[in-house]
Protein backbone atom coordinates (compact mmCIF):
# COMPACT_ATOMS: atom_id res chain seq x y z
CA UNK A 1 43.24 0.77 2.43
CA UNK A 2 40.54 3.38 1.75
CA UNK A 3 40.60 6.97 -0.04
CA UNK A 4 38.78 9.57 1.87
CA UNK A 5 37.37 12.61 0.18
CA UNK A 6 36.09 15.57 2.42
CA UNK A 7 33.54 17.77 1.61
CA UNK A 8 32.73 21.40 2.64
CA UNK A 9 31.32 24.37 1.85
CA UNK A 10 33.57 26.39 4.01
CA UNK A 11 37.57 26.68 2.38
CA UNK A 12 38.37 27.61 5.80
CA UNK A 13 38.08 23.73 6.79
CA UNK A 14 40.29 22.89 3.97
CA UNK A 15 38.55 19.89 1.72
CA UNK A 16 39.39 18.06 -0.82
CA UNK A 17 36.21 19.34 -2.69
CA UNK A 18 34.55 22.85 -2.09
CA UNK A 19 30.79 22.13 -2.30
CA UNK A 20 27.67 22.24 -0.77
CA UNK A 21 26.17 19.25 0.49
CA UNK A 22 23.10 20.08 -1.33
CA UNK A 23 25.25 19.95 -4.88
CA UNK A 24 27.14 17.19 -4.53
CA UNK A 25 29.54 16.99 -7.82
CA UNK A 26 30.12 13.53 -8.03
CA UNK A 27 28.55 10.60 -10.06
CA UNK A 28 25.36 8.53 -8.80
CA UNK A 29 26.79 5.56 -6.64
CA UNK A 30 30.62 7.15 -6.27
CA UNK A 31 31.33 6.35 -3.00
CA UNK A 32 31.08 3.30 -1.08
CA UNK A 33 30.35 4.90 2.39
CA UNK A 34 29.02 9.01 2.72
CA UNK A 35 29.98 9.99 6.32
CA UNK A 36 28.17 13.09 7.60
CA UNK A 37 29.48 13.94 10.93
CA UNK A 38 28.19 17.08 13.10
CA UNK A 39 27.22 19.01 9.79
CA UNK A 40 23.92 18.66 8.95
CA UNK A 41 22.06 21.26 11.24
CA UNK A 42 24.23 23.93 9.00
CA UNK A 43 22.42 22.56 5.90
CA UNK A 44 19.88 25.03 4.13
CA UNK A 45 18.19 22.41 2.82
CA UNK A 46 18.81 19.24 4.70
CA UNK A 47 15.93 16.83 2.75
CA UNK A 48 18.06 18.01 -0.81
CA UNK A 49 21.70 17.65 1.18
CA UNK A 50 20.15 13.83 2.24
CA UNK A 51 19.01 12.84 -0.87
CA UNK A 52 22.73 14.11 -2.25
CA UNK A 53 24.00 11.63 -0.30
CA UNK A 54 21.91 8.67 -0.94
CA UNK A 55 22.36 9.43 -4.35
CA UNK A 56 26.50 9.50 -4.57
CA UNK A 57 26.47 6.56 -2.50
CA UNK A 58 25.81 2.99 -3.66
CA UNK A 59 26.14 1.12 0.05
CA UNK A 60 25.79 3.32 3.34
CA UNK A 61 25.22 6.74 4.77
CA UNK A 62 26.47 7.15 8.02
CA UNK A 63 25.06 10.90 9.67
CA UNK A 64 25.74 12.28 13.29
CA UNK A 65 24.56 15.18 14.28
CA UNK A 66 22.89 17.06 16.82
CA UNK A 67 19.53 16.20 18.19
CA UNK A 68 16.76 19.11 18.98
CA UNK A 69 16.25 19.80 22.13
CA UNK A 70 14.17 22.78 22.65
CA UNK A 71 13.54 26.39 20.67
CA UNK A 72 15.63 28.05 23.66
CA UNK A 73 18.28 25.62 22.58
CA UNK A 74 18.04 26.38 18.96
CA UNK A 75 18.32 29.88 19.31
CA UNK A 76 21.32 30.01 21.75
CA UNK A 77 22.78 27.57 18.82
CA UNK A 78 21.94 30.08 16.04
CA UNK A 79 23.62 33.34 18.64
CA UNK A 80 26.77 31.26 19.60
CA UNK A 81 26.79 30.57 15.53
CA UNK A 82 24.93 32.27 12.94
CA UNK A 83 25.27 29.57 10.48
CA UNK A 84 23.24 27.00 12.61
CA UNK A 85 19.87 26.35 10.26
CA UNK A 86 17.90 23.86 12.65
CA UNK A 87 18.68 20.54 14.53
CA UNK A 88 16.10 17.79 14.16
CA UNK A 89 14.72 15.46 16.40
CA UNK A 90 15.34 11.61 15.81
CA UNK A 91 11.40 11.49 14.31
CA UNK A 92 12.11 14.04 11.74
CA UNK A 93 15.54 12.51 11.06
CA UNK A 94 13.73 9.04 9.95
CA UNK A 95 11.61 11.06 7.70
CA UNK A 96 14.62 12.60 5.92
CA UNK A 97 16.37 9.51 5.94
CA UNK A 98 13.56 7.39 4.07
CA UNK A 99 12.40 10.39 2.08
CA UNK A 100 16.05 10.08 0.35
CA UNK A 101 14.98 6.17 0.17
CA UNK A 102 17.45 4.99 2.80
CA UNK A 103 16.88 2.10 5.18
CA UNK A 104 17.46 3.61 9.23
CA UNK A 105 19.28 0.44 9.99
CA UNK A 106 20.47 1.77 13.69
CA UNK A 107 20.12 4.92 16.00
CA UNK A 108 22.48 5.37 18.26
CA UNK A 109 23.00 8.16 21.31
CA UNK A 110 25.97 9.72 22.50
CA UNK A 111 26.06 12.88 25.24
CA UNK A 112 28.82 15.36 24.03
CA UNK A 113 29.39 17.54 26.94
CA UNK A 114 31.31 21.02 26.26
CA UNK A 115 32.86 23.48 28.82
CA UNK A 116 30.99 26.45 28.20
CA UNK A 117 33.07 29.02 27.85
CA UNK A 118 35.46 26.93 25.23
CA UNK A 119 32.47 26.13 23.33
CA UNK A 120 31.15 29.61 23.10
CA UNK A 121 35.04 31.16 22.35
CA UNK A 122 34.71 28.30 19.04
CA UNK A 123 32.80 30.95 17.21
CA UNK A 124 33.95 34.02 18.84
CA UNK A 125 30.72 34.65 20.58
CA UNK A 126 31.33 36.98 23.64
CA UNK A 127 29.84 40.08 25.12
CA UNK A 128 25.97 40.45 25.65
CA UNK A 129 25.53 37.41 23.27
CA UNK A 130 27.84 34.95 25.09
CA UNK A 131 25.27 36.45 28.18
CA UNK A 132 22.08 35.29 26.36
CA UNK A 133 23.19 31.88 25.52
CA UNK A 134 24.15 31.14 29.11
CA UNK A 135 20.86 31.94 30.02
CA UNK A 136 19.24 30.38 27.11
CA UNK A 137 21.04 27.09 27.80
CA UNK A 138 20.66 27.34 32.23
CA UNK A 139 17.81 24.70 32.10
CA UNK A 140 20.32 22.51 30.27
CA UNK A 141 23.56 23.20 32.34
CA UNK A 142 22.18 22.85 35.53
């Protein structure tokens, strides 16, 4: 009983709409419910992609993502995938969130765990690379 409309700035993923989340082209209060799902660290400018989507919604904005970890974890992130800006921790996250003016009305943790070697052939990183971010990401797959 609901229309979806996806949102990307990738035609590879096929949406509905081509945009960037930072230039959202729909009408203040549009949606009911903005769902951001594993996206976000790709964002150039995450504070202006937020406020995009407090702005086209009028009830809730729902965002999962990523959580920072460490810088070694960030840059085996940007290796593996070049278009990986930054994750943020929860802390910053709040900020973003109320900057845009929205209420953090619950946090909630979930531990995705990835076989490595499916997770790196995702983006087609191999070779020396695929090397580094083994190593980069050892204190985490321990």
């Amino acid at each position: 009983g609901c229309e979806v409309v996806t949102v990307d700035s990738s035609p590879g993923m096929r949406p509905d709409v081509l945009s960037r989340a930072e230039d959202l082209p729909f009408a203040d209060g549009s949606f009911d419910v903005v769902v951001c799902r594993i996206a976000a660290h790709h964002f150039a400018d995450l504070e202006r992609a937020v406020a995009e989507m407090a702005r086209v919604s009028n009830r809730l904005v729902v965002v999962e993502d990523t959580l920072y970890i460490s810088e070694q974890q960030e840059q085996a992130e940007r290796l593996r995938d070049p278009s990986h800006v930054r994750s943020r921790s929860e802390d910053e996250w709040k900020a973003v969130l109320t900057e845009a003016g929205l209420e953090v009305e619950q946090v909630e943790f979930f531990e995705k765990v990835h076989e490595l070697d499916d997770w790196l052939a995702r983006t087609g990183c191999g070779g020396d690379e695929a090397a580094r971010v083994t190593e980069l990401l050892a204190p985490q797959t321990l």
